[in-house]
C-alpha atoms as a PDB file:
ATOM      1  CA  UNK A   1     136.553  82.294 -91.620  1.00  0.00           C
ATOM      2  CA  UNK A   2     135.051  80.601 -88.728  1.00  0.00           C
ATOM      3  CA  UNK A   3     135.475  82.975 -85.769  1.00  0.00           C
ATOM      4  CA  UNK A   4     135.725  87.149 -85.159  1.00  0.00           C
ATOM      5  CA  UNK A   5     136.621  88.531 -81.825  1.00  0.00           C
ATOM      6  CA  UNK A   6     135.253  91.626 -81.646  1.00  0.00           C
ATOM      7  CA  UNK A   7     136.977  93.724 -79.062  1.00  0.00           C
ATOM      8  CA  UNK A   8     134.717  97.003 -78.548  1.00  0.00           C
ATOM      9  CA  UNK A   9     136.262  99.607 -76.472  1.00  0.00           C
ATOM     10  CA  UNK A  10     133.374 102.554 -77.112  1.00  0.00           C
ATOM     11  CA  UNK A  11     131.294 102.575 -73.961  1.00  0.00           C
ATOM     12  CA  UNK A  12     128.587 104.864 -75.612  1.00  0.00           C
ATOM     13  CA  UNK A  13     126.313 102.013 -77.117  1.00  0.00           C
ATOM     14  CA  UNK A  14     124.075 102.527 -79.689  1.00  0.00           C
ATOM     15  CA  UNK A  15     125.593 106.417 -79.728  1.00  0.00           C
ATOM     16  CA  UNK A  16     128.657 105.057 -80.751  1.00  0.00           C
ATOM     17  CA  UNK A  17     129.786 106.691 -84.164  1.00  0.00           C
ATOM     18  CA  UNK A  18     132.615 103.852 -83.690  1.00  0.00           C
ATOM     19  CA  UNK A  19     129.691 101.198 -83.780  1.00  0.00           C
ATOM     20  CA  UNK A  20     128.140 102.401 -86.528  1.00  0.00           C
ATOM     21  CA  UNK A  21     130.755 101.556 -88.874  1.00  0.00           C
ATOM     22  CA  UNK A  22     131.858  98.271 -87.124  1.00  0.00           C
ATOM     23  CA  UNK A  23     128.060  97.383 -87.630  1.00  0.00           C
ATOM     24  CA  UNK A  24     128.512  98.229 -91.452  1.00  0.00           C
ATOM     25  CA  UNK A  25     131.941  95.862 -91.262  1.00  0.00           C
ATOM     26  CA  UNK A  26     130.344  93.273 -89.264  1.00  0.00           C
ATOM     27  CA  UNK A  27     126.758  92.902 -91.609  1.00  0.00           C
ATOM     28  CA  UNK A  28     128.871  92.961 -94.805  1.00  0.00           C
ATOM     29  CA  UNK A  29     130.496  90.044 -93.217  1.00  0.00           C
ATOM     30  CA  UNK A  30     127.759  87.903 -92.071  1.00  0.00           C
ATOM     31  CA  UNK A  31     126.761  88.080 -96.068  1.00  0.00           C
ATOM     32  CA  UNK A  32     130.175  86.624 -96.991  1.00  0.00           C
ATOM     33  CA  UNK A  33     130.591  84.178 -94.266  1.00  0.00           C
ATOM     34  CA  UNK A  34     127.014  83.649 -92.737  1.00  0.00           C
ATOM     35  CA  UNK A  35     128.541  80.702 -90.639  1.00  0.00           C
ATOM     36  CA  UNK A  36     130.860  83.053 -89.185  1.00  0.00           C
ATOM     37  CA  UNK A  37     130.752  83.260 -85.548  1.00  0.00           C
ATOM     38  CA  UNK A  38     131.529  86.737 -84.260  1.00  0.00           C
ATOM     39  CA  UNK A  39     132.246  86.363 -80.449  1.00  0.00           C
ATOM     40  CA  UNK A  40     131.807  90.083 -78.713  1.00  0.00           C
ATOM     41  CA  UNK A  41     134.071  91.372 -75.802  1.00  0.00           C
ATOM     42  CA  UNK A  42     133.469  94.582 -74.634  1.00  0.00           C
ATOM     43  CA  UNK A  43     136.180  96.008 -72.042  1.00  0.00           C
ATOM     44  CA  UNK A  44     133.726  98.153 -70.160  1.00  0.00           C
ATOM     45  CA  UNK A  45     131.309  95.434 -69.433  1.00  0.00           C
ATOM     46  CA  UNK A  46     133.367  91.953 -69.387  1.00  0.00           C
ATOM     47  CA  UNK A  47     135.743  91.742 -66.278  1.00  0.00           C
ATOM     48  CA  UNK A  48     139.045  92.547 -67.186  1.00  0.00           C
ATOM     49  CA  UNK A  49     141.331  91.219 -64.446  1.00  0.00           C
ATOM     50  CA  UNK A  50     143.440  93.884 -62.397  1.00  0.00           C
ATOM     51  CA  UNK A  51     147.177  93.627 -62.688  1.00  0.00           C
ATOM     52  CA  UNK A  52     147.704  93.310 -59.228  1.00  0.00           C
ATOM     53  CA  UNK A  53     151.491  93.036 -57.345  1.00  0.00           C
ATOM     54  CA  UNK A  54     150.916  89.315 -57.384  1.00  0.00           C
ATOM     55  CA  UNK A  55     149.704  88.788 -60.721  1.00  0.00           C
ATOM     56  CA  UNK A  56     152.356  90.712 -62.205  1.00  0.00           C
ATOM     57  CA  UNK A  57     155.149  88.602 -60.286  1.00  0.00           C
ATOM     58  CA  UNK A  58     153.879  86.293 -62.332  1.00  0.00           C
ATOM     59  CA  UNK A  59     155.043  87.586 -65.586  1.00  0.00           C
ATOM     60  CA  UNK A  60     158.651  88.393 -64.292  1.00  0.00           C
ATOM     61  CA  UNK A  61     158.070  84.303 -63.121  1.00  0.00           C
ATOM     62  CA  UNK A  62     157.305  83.621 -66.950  1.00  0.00           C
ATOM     63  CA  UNK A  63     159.730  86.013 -68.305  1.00  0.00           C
ATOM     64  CA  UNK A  64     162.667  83.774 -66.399  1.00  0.00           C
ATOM     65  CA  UNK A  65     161.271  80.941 -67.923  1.00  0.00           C
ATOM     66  CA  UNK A  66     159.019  79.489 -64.974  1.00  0.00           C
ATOM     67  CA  UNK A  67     155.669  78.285 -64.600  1.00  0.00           C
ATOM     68  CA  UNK A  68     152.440  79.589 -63.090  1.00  0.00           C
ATOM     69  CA  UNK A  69     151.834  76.867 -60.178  1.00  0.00           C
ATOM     70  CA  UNK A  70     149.921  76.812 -57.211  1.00  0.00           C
ATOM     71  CA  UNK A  71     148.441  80.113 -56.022  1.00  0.00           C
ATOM     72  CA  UNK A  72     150.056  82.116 -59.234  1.00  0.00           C
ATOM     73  CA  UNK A  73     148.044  79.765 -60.975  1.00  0.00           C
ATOM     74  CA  UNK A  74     145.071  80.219 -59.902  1.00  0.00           C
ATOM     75  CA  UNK A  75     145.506  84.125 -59.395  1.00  0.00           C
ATOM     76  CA  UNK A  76     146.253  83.743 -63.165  1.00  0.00           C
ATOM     77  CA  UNK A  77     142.933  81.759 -64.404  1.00  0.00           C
ATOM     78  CA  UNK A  78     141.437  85.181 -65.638  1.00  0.00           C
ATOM     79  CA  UNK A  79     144.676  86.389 -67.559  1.00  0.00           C
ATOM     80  CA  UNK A  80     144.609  82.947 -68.909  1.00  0.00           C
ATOM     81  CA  UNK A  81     140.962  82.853 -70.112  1.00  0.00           C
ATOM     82  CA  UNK A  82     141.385  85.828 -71.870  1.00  0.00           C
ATOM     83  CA  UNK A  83     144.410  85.120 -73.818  1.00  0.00           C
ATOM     84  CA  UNK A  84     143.250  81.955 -74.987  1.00  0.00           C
ATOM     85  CA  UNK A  85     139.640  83.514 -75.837  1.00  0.00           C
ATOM     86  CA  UNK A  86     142.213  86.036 -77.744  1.00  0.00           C
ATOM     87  CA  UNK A  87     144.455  83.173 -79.706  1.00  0.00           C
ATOM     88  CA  UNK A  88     141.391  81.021 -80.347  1.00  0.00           C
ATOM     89  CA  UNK A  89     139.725  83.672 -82.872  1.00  0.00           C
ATOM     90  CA  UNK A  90     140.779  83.148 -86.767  1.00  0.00           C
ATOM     91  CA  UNK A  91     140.728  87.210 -87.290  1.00  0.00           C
ATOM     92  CA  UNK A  92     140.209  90.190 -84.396  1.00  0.00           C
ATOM     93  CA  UNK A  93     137.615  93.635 -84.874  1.00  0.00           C
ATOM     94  CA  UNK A  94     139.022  96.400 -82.461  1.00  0.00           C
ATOM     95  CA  UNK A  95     136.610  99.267 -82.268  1.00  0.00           C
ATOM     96  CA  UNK A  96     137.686 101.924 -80.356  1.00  0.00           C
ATOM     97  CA  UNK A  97     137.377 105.869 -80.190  1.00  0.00           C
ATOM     98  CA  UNK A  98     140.879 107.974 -79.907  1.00  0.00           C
ATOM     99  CA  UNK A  99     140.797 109.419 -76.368  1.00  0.00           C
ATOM    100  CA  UNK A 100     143.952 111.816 -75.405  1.00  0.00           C
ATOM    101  CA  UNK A 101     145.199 110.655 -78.707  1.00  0.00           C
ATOM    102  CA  UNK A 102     145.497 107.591 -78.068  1.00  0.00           C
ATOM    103  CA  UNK A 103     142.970 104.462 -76.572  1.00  0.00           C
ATOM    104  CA  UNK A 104     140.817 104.278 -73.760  1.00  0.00           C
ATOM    105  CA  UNK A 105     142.263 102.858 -70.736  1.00  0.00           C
ATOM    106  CA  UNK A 106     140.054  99.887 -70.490  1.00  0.00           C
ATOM    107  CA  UNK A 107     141.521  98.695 -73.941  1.00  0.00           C
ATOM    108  CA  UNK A 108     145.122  99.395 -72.664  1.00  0.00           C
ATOM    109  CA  UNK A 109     144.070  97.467 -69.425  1.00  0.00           C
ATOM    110  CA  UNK A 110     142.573  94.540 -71.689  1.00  0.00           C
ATOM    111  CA  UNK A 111     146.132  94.395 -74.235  1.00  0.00           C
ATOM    112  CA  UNK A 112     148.457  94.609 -71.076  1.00  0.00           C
ATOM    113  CA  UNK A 113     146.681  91.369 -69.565  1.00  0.00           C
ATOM    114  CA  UNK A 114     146.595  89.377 -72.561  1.00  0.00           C
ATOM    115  CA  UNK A 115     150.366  90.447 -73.859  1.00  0.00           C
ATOM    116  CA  UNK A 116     152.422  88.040 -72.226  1.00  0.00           C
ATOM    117  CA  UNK A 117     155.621  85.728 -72.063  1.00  0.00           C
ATOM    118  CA  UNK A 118     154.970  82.275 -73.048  1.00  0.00           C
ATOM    119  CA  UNK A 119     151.762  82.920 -74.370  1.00  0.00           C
ATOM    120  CA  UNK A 120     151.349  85.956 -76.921  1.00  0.00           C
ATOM    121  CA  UNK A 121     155.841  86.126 -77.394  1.00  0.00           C
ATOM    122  CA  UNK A 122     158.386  84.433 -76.599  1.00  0.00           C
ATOM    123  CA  UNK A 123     162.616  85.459 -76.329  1.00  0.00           C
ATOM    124  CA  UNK A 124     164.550  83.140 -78.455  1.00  0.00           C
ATOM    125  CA  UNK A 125     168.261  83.677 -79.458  1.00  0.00           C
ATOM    126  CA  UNK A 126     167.875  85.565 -82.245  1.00  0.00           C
ATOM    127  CA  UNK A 127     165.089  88.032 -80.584  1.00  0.00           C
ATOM    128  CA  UNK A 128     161.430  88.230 -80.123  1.00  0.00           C
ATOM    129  CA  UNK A 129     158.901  86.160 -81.863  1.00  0.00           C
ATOM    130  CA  UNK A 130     155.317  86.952 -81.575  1.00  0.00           C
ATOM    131  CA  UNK A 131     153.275  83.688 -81.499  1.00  0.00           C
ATOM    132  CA  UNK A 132     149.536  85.130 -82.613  1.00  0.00           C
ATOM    133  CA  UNK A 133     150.352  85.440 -86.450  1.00  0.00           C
ATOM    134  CA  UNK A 134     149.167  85.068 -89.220  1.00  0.00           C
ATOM    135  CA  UNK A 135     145.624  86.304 -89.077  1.00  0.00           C
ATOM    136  CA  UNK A 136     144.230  89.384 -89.827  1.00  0.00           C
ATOM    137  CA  UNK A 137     143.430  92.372 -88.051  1.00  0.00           C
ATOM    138  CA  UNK A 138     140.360  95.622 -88.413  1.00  0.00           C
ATOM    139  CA  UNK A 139     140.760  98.251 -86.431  1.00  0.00           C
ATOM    140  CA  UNK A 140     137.245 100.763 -86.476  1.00  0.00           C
ATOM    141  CA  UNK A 141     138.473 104.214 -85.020  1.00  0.00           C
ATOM    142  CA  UNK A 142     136.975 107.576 -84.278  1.00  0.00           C
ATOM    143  CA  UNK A 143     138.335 110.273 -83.772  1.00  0.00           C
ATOM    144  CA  UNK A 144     136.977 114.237 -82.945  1.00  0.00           C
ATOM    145  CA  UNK A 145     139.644 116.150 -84.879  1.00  0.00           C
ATOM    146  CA  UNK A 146     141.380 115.252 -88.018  1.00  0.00           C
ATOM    147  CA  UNK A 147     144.615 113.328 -87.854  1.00  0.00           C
ATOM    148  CA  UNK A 148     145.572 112.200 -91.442  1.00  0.00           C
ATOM    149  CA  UNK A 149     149.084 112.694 -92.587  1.00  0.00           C
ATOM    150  CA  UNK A 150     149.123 115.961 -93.932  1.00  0.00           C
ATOM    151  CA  UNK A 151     147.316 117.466 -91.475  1.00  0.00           C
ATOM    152  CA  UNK A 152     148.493 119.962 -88.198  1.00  0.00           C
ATOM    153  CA  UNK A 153     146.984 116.902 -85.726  1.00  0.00           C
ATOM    154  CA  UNK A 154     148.831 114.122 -87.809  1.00  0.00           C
ATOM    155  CA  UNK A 155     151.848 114.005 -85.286  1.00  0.00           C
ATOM    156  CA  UNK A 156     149.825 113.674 -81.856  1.00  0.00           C
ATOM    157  CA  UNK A 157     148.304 110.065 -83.488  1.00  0.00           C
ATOM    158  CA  UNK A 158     149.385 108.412 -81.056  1.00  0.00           C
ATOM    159  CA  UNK A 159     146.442 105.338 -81.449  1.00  0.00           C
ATOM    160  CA  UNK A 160     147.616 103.776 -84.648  1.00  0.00           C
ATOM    161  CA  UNK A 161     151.080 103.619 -84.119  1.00  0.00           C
ATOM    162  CA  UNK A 162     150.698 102.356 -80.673  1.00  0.00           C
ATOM    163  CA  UNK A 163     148.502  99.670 -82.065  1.00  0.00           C
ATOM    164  CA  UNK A 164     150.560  98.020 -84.946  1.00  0.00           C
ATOM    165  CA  UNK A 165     153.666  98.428 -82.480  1.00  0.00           C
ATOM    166  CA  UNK A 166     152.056  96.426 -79.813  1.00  0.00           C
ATOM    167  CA  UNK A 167     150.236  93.606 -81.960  1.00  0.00           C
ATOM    168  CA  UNK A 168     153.071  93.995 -84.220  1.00  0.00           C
ATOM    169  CA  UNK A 169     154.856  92.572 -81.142  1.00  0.00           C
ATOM    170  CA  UNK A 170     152.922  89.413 -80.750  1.00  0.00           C
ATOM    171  CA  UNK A 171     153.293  88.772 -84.847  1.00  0.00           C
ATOM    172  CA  UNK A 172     149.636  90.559 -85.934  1.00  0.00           C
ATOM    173  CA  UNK A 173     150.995  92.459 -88.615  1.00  0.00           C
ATOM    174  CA  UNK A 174     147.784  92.356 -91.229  1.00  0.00           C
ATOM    175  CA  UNK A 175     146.409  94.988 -89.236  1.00  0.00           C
ATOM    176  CA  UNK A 176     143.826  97.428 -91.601  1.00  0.00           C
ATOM    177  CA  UNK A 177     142.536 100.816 -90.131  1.00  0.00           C
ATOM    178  CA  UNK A 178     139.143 102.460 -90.783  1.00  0.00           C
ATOM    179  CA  UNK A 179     138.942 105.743 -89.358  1.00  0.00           C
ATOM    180  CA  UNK A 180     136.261 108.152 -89.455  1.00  0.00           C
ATOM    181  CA  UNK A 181     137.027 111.552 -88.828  1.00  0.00           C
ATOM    182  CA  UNK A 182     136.542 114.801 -88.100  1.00  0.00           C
ATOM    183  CA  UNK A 183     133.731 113.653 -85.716  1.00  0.00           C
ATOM    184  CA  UNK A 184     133.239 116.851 -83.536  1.00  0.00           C
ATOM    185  CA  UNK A 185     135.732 119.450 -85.037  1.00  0.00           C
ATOM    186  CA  UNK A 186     133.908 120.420 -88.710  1.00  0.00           C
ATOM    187  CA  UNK A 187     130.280 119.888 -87.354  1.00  0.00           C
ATOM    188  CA  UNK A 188     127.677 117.215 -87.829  1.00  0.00           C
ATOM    189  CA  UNK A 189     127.280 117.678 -91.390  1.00  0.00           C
ATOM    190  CA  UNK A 190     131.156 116.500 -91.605  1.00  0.00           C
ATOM    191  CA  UNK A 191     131.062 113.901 -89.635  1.00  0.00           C
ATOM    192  CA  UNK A 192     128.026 112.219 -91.155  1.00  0.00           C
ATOM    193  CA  UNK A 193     129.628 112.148 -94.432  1.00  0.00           C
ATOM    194  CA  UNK A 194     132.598 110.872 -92.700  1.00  0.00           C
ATOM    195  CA  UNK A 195     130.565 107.668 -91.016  1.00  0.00           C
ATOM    196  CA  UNK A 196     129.393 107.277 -94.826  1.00  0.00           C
ATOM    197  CA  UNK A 197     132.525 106.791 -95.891  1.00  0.00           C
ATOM    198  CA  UNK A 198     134.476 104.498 -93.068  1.00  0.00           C
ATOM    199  CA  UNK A 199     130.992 102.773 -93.359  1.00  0.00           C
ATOM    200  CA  UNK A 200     131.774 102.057 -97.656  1.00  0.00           C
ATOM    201  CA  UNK A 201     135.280 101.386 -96.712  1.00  0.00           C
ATOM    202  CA  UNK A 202     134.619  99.044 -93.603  1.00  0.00           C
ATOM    203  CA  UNK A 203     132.184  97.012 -96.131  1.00  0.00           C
ATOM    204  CA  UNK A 204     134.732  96.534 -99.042  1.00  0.00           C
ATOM    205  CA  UNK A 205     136.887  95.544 -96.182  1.00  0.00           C
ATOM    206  CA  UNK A 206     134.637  92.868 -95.282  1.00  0.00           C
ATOM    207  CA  UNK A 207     134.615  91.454 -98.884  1.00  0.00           C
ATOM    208  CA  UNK A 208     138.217  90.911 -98.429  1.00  0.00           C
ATOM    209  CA  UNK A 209     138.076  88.310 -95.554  1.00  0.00           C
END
């Protein structure tokens, strides 16, 4: 294991409940791999490029099978830096609280720039192939209510399934969730014993990698 991205999509800081248990993932790791390098991109801080009119014609210019020359090149230098920051990691660390039941849009923002033709897929005859496998996936979550399968929320999950189906796109498949909740709907006492355990689970995840 030589190098994390960690892609943090909580802009709360050191309030962060998300945080807290990436911490606990991230200091059981540096005691497993201290050489590990664990390179930090946070969506509300880093620029993200804008998807402008121009930069998307140059997806539909990749999706025909073209090539980003001239001023689409250069219009594309961010989108470019960030995917390649993206593929050059051996394993990714998503933290990220559910919003609307789902992700906050700065994350969506960040996986529609890097999630491109040529570069994250590619169309062959036989279908789609993702082209960023083989490595592993965490994803730290949040959440205020309770969403486990069993429960009246379970349906409107809309983060995890929206998350393996668009990594699972680009081959990321070895995807593991740690989730801590109720965070705000059972009360403080709740959701400190909650942290306690995505925290225990996020460091026997760790040992894993």
């Amino acid at each position: 294991m030589k190098r994390i991205l960690h892609v943090i999509a909580s802009p709360r800081g050191d309030a962060s409940r998300t945080l807290r248990v990436s911490r606990a993932f991230l200091g059981a790791l540096r005691e497993r791999h201290p050489a590990c390098d664990i390179d930090e991109l946070n969506v509300w801080t880093d620029e993200i490029p804008a998807l402008t009119v121009p930069v998307v014609r140059g997806k539909y210019v990749l999706m025909g099978g073209g090539d980003l020359d001239g001023p689409l090149g250069e219009l594309w230098a961010g989108v470019i830096r960030h995917i390649e920051r993206f593929l050059s990691a051996d394993a990714w660390l998503v933290s990220t609280p559910m919003w609307n039941f789902n992700i906050p849009y700065r994350l969506k923002q960040y996986i529609d720039v890097i999630v491109q033709p040529k570069y994250l897929f590619r169309y062959t005859a036989t279908g789609v192939e993702g082209l960023a496998g083989g490595r592993r996936m965490v994803v730290v979550a949040s959440r205020g209510g309770d969403y486990r399968p069993g429960t009246p929320f379970h349906p409107f999950d809309m983060q995890e399934p929206y998350l393996r189906t668009v990594f699972g796109f680009v081959g990321v498949t070895d995807i593991t969730f740690i989730v801590a909740q109720p965070m705000d709907a059972s009360g403080p006492e709740v959701a400190e014993e909650e942290i306690r355990k995505a925290q225990a689970l996020a460091r026997e995840t760790a040992l894993s990698f």
